[in-house]
C-alpha atoms as a PDB file:
ATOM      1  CA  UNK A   1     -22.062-124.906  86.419  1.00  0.00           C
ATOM      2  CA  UNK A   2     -20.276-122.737  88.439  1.00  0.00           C
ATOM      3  CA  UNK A   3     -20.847-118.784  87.233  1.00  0.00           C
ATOM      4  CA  UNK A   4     -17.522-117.640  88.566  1.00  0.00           C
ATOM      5  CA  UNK A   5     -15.324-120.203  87.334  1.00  0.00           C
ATOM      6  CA  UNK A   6     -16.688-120.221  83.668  1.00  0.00           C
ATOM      7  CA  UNK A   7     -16.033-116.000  83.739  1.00  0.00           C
ATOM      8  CA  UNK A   8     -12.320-116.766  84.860  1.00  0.00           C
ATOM      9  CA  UNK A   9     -11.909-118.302  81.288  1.00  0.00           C
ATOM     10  CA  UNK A  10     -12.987-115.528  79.554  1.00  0.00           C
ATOM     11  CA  UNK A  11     -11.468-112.829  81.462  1.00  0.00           C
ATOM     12  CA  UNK A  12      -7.676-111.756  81.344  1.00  0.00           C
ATOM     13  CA  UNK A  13      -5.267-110.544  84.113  1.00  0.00           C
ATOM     14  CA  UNK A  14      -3.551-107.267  84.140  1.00  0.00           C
ATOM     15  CA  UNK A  15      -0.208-108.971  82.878  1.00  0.00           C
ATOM     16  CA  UNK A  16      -2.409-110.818  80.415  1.00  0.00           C
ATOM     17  CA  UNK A  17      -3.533-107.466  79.038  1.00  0.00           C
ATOM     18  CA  UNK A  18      -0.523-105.960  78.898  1.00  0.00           C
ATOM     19  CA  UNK A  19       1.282-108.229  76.702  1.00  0.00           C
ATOM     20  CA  UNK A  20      -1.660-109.067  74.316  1.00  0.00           C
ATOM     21  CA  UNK A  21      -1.288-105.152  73.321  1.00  0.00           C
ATOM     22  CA  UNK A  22       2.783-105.697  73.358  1.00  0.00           C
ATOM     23  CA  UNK A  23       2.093-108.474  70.548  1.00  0.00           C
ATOM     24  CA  UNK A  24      -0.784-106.677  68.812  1.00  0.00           C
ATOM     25  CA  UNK A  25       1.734-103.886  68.462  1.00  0.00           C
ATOM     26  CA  UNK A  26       4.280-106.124  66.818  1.00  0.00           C
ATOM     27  CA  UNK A  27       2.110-107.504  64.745  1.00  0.00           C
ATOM     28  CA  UNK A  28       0.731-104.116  63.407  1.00  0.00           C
ATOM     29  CA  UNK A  29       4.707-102.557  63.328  1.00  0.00           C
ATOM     30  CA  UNK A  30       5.442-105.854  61.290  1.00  0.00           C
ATOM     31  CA  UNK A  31       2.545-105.047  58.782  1.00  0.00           C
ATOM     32  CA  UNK A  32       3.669-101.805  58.069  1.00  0.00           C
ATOM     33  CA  UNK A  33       7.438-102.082  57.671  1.00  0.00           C
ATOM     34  CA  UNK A  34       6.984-102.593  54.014  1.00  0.00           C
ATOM     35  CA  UNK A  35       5.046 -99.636  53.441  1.00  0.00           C
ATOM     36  CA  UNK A  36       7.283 -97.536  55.539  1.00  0.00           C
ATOM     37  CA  UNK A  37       9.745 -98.731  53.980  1.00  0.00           C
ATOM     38  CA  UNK A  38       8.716 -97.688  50.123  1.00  0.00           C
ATOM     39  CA  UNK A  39       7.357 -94.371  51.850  1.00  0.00           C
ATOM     40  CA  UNK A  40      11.046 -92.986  52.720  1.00  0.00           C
ATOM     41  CA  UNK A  41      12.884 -94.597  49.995  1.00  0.00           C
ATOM     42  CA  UNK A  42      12.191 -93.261  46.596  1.00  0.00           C
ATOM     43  CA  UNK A  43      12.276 -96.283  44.062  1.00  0.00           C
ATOM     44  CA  UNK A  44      15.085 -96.529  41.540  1.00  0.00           C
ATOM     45  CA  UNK A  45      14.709 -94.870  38.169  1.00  0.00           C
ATOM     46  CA  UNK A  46      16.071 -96.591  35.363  1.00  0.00           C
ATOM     47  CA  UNK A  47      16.821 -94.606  32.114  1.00  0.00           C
ATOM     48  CA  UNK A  48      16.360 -96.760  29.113  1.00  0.00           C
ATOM     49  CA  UNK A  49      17.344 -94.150  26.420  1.00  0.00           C
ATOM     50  CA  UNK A  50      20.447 -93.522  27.988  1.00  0.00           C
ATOM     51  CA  UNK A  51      21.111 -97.233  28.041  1.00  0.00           C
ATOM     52  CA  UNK A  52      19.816 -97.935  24.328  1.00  0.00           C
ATOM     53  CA  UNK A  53      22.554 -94.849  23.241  1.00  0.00           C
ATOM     54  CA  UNK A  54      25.297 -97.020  24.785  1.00  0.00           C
ATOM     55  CA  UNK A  55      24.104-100.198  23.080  1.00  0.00           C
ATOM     56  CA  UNK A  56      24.054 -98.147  19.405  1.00  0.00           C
ATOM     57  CA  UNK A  57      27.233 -96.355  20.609  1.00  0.00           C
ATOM     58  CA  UNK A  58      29.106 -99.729  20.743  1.00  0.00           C
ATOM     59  CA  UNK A  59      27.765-101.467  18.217  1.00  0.00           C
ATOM     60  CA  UNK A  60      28.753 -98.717  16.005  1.00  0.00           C
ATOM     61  CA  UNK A  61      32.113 -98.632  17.697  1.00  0.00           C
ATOM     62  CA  UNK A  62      32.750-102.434  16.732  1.00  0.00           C
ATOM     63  CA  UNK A  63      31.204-101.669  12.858  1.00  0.00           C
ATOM     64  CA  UNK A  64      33.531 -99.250  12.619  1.00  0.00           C
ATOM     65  CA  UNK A  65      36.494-101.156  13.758  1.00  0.00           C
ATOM     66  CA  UNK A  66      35.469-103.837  11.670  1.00  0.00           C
ATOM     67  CA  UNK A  67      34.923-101.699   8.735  1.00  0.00           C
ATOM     68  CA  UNK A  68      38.378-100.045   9.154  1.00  0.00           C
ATOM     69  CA  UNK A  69      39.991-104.236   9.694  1.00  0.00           C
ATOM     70  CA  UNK A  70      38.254-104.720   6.387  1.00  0.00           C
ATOM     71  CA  UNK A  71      39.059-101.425   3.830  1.00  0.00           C
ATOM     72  CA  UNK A  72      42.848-102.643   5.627  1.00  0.00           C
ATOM     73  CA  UNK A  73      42.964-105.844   4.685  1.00  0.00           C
ATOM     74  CA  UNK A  74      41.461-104.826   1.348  1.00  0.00           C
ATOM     75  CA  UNK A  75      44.034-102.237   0.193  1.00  0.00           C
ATOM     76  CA  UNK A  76      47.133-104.329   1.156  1.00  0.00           C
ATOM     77  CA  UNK A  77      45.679-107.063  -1.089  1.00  0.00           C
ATOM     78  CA  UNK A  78      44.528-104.292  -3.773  1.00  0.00           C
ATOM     79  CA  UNK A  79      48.073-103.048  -3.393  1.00  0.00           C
ATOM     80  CA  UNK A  80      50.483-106.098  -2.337  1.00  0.00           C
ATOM     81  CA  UNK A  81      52.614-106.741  -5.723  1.00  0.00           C
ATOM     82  CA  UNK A  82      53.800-109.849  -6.463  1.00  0.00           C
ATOM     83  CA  UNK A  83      57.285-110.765  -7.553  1.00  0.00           C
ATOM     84  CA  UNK A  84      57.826-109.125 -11.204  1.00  0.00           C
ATOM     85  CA  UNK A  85      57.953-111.857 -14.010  1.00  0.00           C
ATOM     86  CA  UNK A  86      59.624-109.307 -16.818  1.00  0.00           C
ATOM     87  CA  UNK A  87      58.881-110.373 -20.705  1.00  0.00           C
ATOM     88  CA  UNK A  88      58.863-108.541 -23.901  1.00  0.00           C
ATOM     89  CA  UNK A  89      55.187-106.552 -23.965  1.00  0.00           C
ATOM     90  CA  UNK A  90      52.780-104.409 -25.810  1.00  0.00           C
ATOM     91  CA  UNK A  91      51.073-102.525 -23.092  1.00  0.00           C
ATOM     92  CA  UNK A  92      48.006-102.210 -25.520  1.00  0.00           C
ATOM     93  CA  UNK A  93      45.377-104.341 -24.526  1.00  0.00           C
ATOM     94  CA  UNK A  94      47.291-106.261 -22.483  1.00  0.00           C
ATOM     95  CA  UNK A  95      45.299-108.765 -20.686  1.00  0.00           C
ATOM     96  CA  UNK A  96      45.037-108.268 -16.706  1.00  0.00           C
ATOM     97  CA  UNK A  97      46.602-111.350 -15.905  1.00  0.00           C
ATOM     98  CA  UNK A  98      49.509-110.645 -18.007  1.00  0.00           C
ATOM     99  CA  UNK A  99      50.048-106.679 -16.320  1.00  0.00           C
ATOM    100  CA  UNK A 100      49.877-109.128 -13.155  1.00  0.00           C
ATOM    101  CA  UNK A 101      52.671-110.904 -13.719  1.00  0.00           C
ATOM    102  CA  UNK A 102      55.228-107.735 -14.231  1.00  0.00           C
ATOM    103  CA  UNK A 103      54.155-107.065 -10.687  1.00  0.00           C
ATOM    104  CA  UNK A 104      51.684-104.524 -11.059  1.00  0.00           C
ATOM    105  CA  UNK A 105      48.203-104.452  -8.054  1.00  0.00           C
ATOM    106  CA  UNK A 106      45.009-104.621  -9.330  1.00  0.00           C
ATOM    107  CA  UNK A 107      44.664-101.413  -8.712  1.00  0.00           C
ATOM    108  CA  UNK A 108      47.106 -99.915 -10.756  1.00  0.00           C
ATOM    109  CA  UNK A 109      45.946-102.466 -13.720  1.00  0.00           C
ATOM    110  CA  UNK A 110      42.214-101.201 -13.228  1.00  0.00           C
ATOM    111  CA  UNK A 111      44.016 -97.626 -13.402  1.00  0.00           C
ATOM    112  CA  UNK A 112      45.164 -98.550 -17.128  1.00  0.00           C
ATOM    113  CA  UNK A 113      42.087-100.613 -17.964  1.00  0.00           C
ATOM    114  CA  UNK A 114      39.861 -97.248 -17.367  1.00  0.00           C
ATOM    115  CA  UNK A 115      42.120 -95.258 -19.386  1.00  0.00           C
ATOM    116  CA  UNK A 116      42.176 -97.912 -22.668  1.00  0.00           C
ATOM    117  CA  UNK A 117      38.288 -98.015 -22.113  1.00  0.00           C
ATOM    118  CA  UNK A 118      38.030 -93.962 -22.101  1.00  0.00           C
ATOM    119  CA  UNK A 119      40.184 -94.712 -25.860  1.00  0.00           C
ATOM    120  CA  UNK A 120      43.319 -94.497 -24.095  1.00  0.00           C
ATOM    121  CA  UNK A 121      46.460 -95.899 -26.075  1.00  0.00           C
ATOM    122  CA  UNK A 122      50.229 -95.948 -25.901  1.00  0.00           C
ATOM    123  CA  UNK A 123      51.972 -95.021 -28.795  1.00  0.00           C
ATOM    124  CA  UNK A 124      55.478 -94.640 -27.119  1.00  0.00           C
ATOM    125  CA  UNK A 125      57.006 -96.372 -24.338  1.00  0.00           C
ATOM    126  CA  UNK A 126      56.868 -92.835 -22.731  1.00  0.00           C
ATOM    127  CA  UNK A 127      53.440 -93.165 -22.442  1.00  0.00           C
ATOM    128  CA  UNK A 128      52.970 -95.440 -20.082  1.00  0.00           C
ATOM    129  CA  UNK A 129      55.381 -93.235 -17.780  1.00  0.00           C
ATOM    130  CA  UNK A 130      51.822 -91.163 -17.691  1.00  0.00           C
ATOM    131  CA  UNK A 131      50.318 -93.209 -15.918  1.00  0.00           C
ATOM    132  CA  UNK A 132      49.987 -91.707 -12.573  1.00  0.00           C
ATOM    133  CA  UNK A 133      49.382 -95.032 -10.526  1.00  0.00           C
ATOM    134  CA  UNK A 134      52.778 -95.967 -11.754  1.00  0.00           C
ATOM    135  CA  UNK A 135      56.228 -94.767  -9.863  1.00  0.00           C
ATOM    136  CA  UNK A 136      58.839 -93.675 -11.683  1.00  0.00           C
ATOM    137  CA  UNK A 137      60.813 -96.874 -10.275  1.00  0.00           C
ATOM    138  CA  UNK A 138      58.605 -99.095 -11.549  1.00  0.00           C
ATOM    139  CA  UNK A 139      58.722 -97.638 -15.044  1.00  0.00           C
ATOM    140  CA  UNK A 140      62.186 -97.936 -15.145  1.00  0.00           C
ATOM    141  CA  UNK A 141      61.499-101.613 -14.343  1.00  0.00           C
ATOM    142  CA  UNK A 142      59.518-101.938 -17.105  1.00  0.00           C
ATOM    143  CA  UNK A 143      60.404 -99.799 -19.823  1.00  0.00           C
ATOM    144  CA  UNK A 144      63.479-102.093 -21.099  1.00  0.00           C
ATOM    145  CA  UNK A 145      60.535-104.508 -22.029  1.00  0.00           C
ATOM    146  CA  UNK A 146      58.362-102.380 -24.032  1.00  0.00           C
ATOM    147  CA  UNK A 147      57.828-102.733 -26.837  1.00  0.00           C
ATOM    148  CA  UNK A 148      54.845-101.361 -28.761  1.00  0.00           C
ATOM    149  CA  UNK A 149      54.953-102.365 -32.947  1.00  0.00           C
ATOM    150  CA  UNK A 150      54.891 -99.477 -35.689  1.00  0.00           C
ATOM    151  CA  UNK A 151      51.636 -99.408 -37.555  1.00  0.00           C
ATOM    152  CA  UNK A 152      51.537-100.884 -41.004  1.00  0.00           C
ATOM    153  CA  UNK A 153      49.534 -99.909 -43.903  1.00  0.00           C
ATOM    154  CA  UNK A 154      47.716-102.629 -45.445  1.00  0.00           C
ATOM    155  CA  UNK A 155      49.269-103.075 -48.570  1.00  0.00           C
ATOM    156  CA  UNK A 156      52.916-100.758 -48.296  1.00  0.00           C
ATOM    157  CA  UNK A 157      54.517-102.864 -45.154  1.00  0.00           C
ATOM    158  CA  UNK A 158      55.507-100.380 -41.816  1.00  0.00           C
ATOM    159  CA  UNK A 159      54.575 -97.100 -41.577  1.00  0.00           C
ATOM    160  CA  UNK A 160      58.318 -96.222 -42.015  1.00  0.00           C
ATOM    161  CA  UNK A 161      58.340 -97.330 -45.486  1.00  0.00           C
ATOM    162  CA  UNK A 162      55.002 -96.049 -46.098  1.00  0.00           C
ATOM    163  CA  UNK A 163      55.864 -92.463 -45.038  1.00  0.00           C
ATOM    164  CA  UNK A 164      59.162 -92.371 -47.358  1.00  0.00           C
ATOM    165  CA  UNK A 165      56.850 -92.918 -50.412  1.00  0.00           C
ATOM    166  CA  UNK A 166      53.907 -90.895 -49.303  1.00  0.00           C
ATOM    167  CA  UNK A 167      54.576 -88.678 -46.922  1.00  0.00           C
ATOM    168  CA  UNK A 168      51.828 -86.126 -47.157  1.00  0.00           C
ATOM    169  CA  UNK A 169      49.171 -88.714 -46.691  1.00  0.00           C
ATOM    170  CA  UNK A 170      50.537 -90.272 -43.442  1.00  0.00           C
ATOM    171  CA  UNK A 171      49.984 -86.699 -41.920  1.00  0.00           C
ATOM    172  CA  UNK A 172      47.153 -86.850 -39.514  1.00  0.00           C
ATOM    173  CA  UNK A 173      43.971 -85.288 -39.831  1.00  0.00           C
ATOM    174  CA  UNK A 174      43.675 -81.782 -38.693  1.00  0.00           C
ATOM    175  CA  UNK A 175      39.926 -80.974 -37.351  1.00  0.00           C
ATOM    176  CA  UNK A 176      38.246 -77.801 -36.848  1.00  0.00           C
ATOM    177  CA  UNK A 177      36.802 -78.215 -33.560  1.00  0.00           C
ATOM    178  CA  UNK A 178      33.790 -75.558 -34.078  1.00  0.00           C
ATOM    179  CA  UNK A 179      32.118 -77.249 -37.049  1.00  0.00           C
ATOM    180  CA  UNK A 180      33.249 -80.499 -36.061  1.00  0.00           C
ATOM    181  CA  UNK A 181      30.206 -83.254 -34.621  1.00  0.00           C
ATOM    182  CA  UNK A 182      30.962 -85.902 -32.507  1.00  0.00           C
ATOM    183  CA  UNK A 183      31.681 -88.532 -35.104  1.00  0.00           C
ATOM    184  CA  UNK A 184      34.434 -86.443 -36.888  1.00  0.00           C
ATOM    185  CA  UNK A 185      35.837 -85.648 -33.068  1.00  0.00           C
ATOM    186  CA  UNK A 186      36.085 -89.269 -32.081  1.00  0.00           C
ATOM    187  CA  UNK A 187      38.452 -89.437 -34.790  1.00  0.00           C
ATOM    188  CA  UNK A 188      41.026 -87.611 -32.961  1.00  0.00           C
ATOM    189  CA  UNK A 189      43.491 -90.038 -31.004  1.00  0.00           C
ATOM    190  CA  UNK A 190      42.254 -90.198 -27.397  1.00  0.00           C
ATOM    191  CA  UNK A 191      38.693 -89.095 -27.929  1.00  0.00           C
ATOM    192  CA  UNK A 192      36.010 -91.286 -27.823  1.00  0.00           C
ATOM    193  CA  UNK A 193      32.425 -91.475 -27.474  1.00  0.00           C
ATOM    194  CA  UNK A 194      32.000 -89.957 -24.052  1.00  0.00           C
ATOM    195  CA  UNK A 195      34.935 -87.407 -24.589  1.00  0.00           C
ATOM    196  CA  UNK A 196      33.237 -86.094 -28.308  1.00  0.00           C
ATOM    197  CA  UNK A 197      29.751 -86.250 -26.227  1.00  0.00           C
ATOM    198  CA  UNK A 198      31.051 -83.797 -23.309  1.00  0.00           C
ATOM    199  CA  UNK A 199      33.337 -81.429 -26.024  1.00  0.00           C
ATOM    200  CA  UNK A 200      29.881 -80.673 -28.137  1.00  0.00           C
ATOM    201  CA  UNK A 201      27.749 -80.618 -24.643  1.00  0.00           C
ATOM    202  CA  UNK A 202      30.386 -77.724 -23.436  1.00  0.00           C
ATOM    203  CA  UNK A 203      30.559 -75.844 -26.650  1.00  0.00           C
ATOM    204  CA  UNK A 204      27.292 -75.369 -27.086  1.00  0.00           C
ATOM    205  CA  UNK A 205      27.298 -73.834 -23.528  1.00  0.00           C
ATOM    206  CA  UNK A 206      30.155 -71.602 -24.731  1.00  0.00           C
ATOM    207  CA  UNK A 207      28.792 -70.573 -27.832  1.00  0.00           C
ATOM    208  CA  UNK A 208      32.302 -72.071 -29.967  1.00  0.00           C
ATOM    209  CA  UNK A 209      35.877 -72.075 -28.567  1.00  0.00           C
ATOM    210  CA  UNK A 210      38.170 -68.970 -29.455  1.00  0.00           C
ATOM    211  CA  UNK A 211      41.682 -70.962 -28.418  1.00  0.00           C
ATOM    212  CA  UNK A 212      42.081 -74.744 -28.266  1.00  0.00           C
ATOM    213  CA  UNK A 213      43.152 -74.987 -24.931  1.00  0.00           C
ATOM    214  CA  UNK A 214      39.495 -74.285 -24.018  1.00  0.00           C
ATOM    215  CA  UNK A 215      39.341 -78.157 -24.225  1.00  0.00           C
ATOM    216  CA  UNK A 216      40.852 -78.507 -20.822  1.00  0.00           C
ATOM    217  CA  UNK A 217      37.868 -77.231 -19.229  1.00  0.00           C
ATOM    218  CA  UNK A 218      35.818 -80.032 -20.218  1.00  0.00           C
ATOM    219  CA  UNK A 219      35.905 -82.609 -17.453  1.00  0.00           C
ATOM    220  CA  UNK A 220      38.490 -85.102 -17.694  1.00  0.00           C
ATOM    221  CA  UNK A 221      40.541 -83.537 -20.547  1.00  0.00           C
ATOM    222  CA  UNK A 222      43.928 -82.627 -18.366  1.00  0.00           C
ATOM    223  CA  UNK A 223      46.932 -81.415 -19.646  1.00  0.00           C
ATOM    224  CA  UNK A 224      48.441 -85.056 -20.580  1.00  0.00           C
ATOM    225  CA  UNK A 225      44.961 -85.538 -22.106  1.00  0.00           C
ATOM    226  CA  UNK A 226      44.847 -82.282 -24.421  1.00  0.00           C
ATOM    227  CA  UNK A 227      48.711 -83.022 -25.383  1.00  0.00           C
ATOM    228  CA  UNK A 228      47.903 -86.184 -27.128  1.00  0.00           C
ATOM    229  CA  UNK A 229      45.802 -84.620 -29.899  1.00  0.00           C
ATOM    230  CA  UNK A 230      46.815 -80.786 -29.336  1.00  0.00           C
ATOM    231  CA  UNK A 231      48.462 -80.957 -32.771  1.00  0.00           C
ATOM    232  CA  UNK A 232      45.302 -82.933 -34.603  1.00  0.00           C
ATOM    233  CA  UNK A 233      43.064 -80.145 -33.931  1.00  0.00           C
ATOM    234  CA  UNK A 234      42.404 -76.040 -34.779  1.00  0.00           C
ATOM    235  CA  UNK A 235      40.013 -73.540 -34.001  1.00  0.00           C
ATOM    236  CA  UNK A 236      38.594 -71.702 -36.215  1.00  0.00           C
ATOM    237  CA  UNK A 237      37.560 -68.357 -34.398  1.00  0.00           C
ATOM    238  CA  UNK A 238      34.851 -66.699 -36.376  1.00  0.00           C
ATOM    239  CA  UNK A 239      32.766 -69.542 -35.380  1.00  0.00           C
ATOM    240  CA  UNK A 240      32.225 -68.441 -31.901  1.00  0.00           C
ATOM    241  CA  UNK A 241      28.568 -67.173 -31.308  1.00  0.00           C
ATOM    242  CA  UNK A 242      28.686 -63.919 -29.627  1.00  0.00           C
ATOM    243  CA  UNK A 243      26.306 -62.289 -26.894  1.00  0.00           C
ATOM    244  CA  UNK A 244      24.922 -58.615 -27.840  1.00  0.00           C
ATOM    245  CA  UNK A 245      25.828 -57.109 -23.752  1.00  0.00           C
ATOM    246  CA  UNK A 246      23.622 -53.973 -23.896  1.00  0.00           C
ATOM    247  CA  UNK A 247      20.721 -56.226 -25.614  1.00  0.00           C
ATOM    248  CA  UNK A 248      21.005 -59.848 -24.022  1.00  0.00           C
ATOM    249  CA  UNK A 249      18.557 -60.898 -21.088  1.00  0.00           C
ATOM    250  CA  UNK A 250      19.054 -63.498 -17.955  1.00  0.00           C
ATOM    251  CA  UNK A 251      17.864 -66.090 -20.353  1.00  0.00           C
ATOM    252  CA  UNK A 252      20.863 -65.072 -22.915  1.00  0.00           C
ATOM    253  CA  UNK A 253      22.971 -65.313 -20.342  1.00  0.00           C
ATOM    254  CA  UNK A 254      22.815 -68.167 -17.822  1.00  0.00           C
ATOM    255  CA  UNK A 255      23.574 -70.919 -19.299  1.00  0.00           C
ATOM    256  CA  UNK A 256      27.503 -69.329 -20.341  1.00  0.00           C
ATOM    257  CA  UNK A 257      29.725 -70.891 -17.764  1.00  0.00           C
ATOM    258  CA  UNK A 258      31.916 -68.392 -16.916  1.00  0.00           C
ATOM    259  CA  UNK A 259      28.978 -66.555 -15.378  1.00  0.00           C
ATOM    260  CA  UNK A 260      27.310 -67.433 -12.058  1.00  0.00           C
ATOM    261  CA  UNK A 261      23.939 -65.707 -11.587  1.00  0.00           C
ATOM    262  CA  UNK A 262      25.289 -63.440  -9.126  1.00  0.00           C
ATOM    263  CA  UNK A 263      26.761 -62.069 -11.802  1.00  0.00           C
ATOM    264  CA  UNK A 264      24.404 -62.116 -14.730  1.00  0.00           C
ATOM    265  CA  UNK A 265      22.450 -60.360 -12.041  1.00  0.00           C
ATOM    266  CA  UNK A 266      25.154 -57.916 -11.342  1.00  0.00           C
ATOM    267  CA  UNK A 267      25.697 -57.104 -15.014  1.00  0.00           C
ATOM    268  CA  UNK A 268      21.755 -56.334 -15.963  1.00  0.00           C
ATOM    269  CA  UNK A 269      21.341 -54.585 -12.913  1.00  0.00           C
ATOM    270  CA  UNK A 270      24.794 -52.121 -13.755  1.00  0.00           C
ATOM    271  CA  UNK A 271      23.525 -51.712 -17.185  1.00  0.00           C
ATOM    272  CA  UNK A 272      19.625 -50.245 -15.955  1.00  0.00           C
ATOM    273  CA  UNK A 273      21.558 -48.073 -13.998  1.00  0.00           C
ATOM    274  CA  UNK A 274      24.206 -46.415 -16.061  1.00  0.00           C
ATOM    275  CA  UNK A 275      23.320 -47.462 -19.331  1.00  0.00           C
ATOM    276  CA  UNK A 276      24.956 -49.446 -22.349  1.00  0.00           C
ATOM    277  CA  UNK A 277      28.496 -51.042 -21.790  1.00  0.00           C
ATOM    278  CA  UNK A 278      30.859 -49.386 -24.690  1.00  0.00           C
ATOM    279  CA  UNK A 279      33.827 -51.352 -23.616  1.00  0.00           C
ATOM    280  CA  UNK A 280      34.957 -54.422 -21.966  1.00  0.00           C
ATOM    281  CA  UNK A 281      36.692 -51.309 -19.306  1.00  0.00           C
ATOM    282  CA  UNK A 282      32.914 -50.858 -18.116  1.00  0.00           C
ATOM    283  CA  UNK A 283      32.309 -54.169 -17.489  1.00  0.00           C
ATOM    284  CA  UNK A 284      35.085 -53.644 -15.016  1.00  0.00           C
ATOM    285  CA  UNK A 285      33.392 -51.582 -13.164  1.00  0.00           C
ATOM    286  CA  UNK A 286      30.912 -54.212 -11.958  1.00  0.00           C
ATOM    287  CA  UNK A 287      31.917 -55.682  -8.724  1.00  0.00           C
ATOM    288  CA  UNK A 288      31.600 -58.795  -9.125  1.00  0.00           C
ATOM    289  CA  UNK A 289      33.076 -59.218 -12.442  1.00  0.00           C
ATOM    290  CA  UNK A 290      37.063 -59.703 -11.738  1.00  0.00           C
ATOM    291  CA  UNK A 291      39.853 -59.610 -14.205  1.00  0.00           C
ATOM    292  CA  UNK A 292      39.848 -63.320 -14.962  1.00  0.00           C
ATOM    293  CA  UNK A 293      36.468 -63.820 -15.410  1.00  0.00           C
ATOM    294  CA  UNK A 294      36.455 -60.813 -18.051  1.00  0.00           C
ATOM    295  CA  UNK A 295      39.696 -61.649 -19.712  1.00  0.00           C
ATOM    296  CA  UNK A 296      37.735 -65.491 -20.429  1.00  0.00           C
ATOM    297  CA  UNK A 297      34.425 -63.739 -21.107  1.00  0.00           C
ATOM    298  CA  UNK A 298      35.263 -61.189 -23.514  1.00  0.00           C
ATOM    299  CA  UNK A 299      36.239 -62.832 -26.925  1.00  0.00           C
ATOM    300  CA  UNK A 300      32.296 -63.951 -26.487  1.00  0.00           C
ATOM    301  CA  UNK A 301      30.753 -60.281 -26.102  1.00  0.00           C
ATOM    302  CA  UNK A 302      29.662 -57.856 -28.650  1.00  0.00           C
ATOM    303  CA  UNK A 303      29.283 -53.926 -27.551  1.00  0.00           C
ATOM    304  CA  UNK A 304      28.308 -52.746 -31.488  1.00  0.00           C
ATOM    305  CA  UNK A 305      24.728 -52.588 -31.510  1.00  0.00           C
ATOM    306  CA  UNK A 306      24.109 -50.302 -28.132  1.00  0.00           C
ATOM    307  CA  UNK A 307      20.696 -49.171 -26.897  1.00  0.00           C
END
């Protein structure tokens, strides 16, 4: 074999050289695009919170909207009155189906359901004018179709007849509302269990009631409320428990609810300092204690026994 000829086939020209670097530079610049190319471009950050806010943000958006669709819907069905059917009625425990049919909503008939259940009644056709989910149109609608029966005694016919014979015993019942308990108060027209329940609950705090319109204080006695049985009821005033001032401690005191305990505070703290109150005009002098709260307080405070 010839020596020459076999190194020619192994051996590579100039030109050969040259481009065999040329490709192997390619080749290499090929390989490392990729890497260049995540070396100058930072890769995109993607914020998930921010994206999960968006999500909850319009989800709530569409709850909302539905929620609002739905309390719409709601009230003008609640409120949509159908056409008035007028008969003769007895707005006593008239059934809901019946209150329905003179055109009232459902809401206005669970309006006068709550108030019969709270030992609401209508003794007048005025009464039903009280009503506050009622207009004053719509009573006008309905009052020429009132019509509520007189009582009748058992044995004398209507009350009408009744009271011409015996007039002193068809006078109500007058209660004292100090020594009264909650049996004797649900007596009263328009008092009933819960009512006699929260009257005794607030007396108690008060130590007795020195004027009868003390009853409006107790929640859900309003002035239409106390009217109805305003004239079944006195007060007798030497019932109320008084507080000694210049002897009584926080204890005596906190539980009165005309006081905060700021001001039981206020009123111990004046009295180590200066001494005994004399006079409901030294109360005055404690700061917190203004004209109102004194003129309520004072029928309950006793300045006799100082220190």
């Amino acid at each position: 074999m010839d020596f020459k000829r076999l190194q020619g086939a192994f051996t590579f020209s100039k030109k050969e050289i040259n481009g065999l670097v040329v490709f192997c530079f390619l080749l290499l610049a090929i390989l490392m695009a990729p890497i260049a190319y995540h070396w100058f471009n930072e890769p995109e950050v993607f914020v998930f919170k921010d994206f999960e806010k968006e999500i909850k943000s319009f989800k709530a958006s569409g709850q909302a909207k539905t929620r609002y669709k739905y309390l719409q819907v709601r009230d003008e069905i609640e409120n949509n009155e159908s056409e008035p059917q007028y008969f003769n009625f007895n707005p006593n425990n008239l059934p809901t189906e019946s209150w329905g049919k003179l055109g009232l909503s459902r809401k206005q008939i669970a309006v006068i359901k709550n108030y019969e259940t709270k030992g609401g009644r209508f003794y007048q056709k005025e009464d039903l004018k009280k009503i506050y989910s009622i207009s004053d149109k719509e009573y006008l609608s309905l009052e020429p179709y009132i019509t509520i029966p007189e009582p009748t005694h058992p044995d004398r016919g209507s009350a009408k007849t009744y009271e011409l014979k015996n007039p002193v015993i068809n006078t109500p019942k007058v209660l004292e509302i100090n020594g009264a308990d909650s049996v004797e108060l649900e007596t009263i027209r328009g008092i009933g269990p819960a009512f006699a329940s929260r009257i005794i609950r607030y007396r108690t705090r008060l130590g007795g009631f020195y004027k009868a319109e003390q009853l409006k204080e107790v929640y859900g006695i309003d002035a239409s409320k106390f009217e109805q049985f305003q004239s079944q009821i006195v007060v007798d005033v030497s019932a109320v428990r008084k507080i000694n001032i210049n002897t009584c401690g926080f204890d005596d005191l906190k539980a009165h609810p005309y006081l905060t305990f700021k001001q039981i505070n206020a009123i111990l703290q004046y009295r180590k300092q200066h001494g005994a109150y004399s006079s409901l005009i030294d109360l005055k002098k404690v700061i917190l204690l203004d004209e109102l709260v004194l003129s309520k307080l004072g029928p309950y405070l006793n300045f006799n026994d100082q220190k």
